[in-house]
N, C-alpha and C. Protein backbone atom coordinates (compact mmCIF):
# COMPACT_ATOMS: atom_id res chain seq x y z
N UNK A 1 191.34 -44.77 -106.14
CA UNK A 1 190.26 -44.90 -107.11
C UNK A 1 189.64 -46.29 -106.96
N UNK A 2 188.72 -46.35 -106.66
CA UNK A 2 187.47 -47.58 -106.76
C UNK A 2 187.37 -48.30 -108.31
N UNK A 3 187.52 -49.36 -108.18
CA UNK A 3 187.64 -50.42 -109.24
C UNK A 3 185.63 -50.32 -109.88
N UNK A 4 185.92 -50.67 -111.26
CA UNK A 4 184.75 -49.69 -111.96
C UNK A 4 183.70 -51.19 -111.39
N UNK A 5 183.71 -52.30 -111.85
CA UNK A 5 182.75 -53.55 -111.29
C UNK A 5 183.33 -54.88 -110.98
N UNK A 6 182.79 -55.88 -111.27
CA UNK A 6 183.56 -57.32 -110.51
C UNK A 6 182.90 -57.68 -111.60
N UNK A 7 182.22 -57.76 -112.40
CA UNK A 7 181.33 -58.58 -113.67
C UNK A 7 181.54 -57.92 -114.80
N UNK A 8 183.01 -57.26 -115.28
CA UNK A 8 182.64 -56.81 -116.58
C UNK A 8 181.72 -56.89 -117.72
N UNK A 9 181.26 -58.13 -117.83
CA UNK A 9 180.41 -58.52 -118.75
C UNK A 9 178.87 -58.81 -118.44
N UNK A 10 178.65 -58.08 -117.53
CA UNK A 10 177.45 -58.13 -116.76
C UNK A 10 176.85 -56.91 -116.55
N UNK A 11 175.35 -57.18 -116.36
CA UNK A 11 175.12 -55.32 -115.78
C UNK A 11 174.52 -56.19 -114.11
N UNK A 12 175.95 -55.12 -113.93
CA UNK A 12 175.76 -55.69 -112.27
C UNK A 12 175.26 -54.12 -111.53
N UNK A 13 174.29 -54.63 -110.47
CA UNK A 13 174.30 -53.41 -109.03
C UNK A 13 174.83 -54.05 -108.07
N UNK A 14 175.02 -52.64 -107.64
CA UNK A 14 175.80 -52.91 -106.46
C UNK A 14 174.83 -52.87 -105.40
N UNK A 15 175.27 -53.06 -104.20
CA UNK A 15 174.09 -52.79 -103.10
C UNK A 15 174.84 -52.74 -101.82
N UNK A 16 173.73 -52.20 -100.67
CA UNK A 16 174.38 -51.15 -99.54
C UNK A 16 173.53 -50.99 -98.84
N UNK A 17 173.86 -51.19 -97.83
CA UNK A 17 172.29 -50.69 -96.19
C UNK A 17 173.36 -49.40 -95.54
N UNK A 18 172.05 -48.63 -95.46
CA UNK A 18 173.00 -47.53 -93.81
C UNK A 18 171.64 -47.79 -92.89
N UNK A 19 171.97 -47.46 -91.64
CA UNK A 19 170.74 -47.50 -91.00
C UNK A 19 170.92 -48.86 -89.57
N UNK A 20 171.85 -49.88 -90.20
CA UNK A 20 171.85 -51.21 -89.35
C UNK A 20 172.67 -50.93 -88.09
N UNK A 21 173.51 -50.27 -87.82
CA UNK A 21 174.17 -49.90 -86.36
C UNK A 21 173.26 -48.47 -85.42
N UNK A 22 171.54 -48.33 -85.88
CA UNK A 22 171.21 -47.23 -85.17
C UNK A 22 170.47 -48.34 -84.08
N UNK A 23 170.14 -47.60 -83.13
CA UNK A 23 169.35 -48.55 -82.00
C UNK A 23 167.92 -47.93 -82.33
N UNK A 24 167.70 -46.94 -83.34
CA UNK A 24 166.02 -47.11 -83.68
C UNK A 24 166.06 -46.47 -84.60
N UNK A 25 164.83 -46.42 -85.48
CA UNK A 25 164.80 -45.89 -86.42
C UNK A 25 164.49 -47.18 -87.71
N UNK A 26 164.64 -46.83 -89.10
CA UNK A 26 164.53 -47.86 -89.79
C UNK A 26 165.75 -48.10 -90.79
N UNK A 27 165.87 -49.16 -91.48
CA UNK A 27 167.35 -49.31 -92.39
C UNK A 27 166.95 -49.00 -93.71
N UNK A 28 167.65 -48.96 -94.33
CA UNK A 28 167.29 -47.67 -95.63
C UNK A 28 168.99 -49.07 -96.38
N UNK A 29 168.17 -48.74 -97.61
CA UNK A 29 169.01 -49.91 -98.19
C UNK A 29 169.31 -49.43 -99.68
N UNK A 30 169.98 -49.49 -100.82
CA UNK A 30 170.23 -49.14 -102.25
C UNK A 30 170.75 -49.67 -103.12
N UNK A 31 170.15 -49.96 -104.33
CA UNK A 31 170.66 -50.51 -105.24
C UNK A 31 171.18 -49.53 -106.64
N UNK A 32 171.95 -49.76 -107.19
CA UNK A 32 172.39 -49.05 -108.20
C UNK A 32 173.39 -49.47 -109.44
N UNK A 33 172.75 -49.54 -110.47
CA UNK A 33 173.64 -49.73 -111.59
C UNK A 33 174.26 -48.46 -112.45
N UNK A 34 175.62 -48.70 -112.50
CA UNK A 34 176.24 -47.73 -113.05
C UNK A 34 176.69 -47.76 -114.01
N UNK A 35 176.72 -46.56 -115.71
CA UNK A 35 177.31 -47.21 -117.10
C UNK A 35 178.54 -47.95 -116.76
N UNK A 36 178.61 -48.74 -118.02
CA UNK A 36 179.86 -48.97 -118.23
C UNK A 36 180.92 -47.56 -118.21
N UNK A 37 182.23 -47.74 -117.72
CA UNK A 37 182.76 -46.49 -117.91
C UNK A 37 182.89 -45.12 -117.55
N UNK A 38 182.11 -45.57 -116.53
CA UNK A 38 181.37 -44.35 -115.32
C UNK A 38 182.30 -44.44 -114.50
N UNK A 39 183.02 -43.24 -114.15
CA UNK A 39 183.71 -43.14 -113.15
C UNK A 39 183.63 -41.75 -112.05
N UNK A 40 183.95 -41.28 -110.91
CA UNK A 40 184.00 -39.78 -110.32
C UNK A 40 185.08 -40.14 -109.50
N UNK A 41 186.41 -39.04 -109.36
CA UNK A 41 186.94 -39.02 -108.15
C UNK A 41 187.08 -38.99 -107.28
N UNK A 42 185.61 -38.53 -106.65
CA UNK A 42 185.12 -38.18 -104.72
C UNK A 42 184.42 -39.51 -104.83
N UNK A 43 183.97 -40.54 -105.41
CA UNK A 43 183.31 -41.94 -104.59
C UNK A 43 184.31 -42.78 -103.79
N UNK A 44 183.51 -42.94 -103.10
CA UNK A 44 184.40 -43.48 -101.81
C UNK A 44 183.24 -43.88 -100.80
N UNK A 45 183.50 -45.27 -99.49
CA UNK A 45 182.89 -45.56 -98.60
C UNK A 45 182.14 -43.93 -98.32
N UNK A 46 181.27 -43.80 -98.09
CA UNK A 46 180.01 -42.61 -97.70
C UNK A 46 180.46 -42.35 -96.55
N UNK A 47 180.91 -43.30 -95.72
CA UNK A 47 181.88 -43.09 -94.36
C UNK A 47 182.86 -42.17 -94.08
N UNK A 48 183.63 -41.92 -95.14
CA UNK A 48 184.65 -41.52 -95.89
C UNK A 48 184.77 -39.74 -96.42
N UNK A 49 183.37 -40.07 -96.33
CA UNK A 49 182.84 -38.09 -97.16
C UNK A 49 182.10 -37.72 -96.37
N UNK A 50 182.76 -36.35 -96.48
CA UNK A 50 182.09 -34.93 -95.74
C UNK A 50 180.28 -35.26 -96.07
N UNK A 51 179.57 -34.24 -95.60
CA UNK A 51 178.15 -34.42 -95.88
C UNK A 51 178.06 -33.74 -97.08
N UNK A 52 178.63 -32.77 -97.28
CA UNK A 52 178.81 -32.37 -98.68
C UNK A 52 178.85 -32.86 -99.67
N UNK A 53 179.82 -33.54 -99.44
CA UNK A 53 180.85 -34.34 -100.98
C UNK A 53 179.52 -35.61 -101.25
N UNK A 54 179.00 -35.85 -99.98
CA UNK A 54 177.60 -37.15 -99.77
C UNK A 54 177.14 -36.85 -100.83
N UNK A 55 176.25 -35.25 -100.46
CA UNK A 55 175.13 -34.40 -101.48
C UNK A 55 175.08 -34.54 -102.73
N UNK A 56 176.25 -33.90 -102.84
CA UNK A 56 176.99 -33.73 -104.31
C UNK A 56 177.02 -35.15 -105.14
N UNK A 57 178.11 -36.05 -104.37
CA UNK A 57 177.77 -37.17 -105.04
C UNK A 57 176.24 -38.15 -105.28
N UNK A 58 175.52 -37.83 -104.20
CA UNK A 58 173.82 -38.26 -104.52
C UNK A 58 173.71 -37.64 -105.92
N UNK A 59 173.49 -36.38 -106.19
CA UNK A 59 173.18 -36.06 -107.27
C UNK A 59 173.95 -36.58 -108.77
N UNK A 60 174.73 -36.49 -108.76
CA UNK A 60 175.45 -37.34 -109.58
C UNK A 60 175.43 -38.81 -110.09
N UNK A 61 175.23 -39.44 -108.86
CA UNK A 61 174.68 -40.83 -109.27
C UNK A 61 173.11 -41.21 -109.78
N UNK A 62 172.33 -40.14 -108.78
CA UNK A 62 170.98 -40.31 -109.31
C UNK A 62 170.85 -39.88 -110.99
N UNK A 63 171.98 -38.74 -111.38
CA UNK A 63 171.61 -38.14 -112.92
C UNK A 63 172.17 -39.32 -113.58
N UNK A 64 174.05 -39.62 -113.42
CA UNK A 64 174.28 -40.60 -114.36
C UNK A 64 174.08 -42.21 -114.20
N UNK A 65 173.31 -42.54 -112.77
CA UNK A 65 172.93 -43.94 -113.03
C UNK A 65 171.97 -44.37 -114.02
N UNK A 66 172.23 -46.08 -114.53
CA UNK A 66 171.36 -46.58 -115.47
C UNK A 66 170.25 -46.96 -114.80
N UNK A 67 170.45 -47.12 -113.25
CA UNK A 67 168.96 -47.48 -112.72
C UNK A 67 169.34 -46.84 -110.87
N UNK A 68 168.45 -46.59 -110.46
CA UNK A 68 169.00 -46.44 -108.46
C UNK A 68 167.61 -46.55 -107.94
N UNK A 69 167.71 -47.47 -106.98
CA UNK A 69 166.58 -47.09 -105.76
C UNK A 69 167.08 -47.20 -104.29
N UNK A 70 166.29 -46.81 -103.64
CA UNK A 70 166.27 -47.08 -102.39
C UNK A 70 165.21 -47.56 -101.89
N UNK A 71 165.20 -48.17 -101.27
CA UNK A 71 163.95 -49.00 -100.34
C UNK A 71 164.08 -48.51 -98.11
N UNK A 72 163.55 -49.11 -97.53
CA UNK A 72 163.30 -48.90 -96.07
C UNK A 72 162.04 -50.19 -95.53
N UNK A 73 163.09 -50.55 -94.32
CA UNK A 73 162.49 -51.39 -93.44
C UNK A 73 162.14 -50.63 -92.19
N UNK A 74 160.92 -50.45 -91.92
CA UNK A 74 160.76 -50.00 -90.71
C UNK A 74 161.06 -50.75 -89.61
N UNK A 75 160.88 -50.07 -88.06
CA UNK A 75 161.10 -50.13 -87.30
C UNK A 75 160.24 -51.81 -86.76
N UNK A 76 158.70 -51.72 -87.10
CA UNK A 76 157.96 -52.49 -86.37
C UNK A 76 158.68 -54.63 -87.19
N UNK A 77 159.12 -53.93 -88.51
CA UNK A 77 159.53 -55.23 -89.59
C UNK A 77 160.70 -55.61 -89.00
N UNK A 78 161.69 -54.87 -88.20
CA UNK A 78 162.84 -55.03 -88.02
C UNK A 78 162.74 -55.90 -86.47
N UNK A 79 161.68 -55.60 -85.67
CA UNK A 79 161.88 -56.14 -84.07
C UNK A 79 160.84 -57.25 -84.98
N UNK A 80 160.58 -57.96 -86.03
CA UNK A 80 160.03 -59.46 -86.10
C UNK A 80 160.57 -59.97 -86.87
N UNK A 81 161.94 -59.35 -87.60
CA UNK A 81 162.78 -60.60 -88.38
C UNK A 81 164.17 -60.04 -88.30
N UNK A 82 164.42 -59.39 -87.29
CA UNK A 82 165.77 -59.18 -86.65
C UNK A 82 166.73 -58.19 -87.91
N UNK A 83 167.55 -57.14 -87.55
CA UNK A 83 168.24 -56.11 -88.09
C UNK A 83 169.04 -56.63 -89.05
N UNK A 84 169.85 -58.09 -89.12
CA UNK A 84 170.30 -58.58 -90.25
C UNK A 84 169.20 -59.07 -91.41
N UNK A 85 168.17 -59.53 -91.21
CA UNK A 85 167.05 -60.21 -92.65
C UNK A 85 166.43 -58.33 -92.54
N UNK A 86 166.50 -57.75 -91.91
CA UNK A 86 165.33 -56.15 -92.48
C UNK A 86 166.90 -55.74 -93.27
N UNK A 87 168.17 -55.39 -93.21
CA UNK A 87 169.26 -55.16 -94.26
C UNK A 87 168.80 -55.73 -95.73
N UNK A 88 168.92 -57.31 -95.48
CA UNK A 88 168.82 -58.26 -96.47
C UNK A 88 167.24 -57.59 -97.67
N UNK A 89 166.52 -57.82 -96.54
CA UNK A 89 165.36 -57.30 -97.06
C UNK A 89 165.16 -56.21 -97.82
N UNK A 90 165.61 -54.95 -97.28
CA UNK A 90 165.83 -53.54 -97.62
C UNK A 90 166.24 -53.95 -98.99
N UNK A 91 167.63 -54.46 -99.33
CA UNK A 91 168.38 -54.84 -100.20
C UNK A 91 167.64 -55.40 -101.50
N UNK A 92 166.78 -56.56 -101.08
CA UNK A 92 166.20 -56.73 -102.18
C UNK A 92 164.80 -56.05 -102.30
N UNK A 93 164.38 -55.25 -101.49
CA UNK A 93 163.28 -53.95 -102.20
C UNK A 93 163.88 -53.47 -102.72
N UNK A 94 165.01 -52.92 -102.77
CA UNK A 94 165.97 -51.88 -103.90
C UNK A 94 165.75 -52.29 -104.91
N UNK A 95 166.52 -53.75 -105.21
CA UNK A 95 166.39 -54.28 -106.69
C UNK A 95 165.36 -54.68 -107.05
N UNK A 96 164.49 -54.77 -106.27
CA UNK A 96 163.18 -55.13 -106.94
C UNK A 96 162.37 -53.62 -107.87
N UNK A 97 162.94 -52.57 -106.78
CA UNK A 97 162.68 -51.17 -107.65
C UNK A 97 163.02 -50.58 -108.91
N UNK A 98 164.47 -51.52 -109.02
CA UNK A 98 165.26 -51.61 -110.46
C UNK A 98 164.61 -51.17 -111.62
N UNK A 99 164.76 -50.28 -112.54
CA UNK A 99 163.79 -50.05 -113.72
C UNK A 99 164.68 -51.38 -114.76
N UNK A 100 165.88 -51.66 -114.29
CA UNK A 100 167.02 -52.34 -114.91
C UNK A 100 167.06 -53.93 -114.32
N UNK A 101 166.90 -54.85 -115.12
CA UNK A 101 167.11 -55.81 -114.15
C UNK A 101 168.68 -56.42 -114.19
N UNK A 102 169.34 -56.34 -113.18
CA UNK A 102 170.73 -56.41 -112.73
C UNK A 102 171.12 -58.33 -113.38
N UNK A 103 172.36 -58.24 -113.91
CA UNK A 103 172.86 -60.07 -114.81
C UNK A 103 173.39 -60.39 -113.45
N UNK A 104 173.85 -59.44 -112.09
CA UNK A 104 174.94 -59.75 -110.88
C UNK A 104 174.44 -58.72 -110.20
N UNK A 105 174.97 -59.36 -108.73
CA UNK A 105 175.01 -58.37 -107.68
C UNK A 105 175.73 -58.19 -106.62
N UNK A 106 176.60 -57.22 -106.60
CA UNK A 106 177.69 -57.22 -105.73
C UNK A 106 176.94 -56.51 -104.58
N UNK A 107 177.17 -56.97 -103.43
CA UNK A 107 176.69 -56.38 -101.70
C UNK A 107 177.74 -56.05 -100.93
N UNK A 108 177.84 -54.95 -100.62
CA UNK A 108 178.49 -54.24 -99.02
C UNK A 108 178.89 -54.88 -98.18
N UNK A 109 179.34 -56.48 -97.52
CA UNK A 109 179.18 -56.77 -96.31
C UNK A 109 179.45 -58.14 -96.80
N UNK A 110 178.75 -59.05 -96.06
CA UNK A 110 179.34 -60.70 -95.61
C UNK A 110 178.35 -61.59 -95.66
N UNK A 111 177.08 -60.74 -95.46
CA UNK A 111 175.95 -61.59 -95.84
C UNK A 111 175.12 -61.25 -96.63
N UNK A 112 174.07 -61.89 -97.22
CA UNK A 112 172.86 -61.72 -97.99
C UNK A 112 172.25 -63.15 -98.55
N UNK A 113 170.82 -62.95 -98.61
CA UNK A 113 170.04 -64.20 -99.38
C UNK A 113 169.70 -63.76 -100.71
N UNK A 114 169.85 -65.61 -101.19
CA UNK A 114 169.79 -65.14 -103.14
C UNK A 114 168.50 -64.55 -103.40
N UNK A 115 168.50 -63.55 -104.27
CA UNK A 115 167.82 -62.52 -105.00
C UNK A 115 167.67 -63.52 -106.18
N UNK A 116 166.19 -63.27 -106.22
CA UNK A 116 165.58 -64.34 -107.88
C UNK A 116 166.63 -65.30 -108.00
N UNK A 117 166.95 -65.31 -109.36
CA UNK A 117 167.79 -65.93 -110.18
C UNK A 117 169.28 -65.53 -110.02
N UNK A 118 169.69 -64.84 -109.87
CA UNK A 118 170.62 -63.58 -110.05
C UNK A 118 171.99 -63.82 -109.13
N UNK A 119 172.71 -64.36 -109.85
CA UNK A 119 173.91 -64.53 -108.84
C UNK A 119 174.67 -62.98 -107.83
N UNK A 120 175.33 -63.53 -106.61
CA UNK A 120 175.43 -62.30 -106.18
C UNK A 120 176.81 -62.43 -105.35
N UNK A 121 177.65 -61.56 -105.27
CA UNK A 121 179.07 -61.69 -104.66
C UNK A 121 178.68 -60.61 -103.36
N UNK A 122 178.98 -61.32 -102.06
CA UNK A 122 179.42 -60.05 -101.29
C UNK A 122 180.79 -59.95 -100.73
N UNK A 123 181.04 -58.52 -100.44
CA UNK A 123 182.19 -58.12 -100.47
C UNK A 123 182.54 -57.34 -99.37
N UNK A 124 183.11 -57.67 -98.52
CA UNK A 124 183.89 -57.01 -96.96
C UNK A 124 184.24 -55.87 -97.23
N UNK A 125 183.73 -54.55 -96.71
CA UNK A 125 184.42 -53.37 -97.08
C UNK A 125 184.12 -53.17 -98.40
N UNK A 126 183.07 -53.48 -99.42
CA UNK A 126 182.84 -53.58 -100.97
C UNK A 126 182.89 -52.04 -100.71
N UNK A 127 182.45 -50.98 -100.53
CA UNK A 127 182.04 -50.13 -100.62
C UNK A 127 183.01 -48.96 -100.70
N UNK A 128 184.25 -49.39 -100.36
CA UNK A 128 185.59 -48.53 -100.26
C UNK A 128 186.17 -49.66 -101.21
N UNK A 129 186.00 -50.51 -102.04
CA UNK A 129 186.66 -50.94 -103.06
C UNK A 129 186.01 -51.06 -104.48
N UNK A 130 184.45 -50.94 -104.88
CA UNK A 130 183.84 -50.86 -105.74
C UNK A 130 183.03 -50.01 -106.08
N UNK A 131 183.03 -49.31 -107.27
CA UNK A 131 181.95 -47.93 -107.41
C UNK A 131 180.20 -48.80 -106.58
C-alpha cells in the first residue's frame, strides 16, 4: 500500500512524466491532488499495472481527484530545450492547469525546477511509494 502524502498538512500534488525514455514522440506530464483520505488498492507505479487496471484506475482518479491535469511537450520544444527541461516543463503545465492551487509538490524522479512559490520534494521511485 502507497503511503497517502509527505505534507499532511498541506494540499500537496503529486507529479509524473511518461513519455521521457521514447526516442520520438512528445512527453505527456500530470499533476494531481488527491482528498485527504483517499485511498485504492490497485495504485501502484503505472509500470506496475496491466493496461487494464491503468484504465480503470484513470477513471477513478479523474472522478475522485480534488484537481488532475495533464499537459504535453511536443516533439519540436523538446529538440530546443532538451528531454529533461520538456519533463520539467510538462510538469509545470500540469500545475499550472490546477483548478486547485497545490501548498507542496511531490515529483517522480530526482530532478525538477521551483514551481512559483511552492515548495517541492522529489522523490526516487515516488511513484511506487506515494499515491
Amino acid at each position: 500500500m502507497l503511503l497517502p502524502y509527505l505534507a499532511p498538512d498541506r494540499i500537496e500534488a503529486g507529479c509524473d512524466e511518461a513519455g521521457r525514455g521514447c526516442l520520438a514522440g512528445p512527453v505527456c506530464a500530470a499533476a494531481v491532488i488527491l482528498p485527504q483520505g483517499f485511498s485504492h488498492p490497485l495504485i501502484n507505479d503505472s509500470k506496475q499495472l496491466s493496461e487494464k487496471k491503468r484504465d480503470l484506475l484513470r477513471e477513478v482518479i479523474e472522478r475522485e481527484a480534488l484537481a488532475w491535469a495533464v499537459a504535453v511537450v511536443e516533439p519540436q520544444e523538446i529538440d530546443k530545450i532538451n528531454i529533461l527541461n520538456a519533463s520539467i516543463l510538462a510538469m509545470h503545465r500540469a500545475l499550472d492547469a490546477l483548478r486547485i492551487r497545490p501548498e507542496a509538490i511531490i515529483v517522480d524522479g530526482n530532478r525538477f525546477k521551483p514551481y512559483q512559490d511552492i515548495p517541492h520534494t522529489t522523490i526516487v521511485k515516488g511513484d511506487g511509494k506515494y499515491l
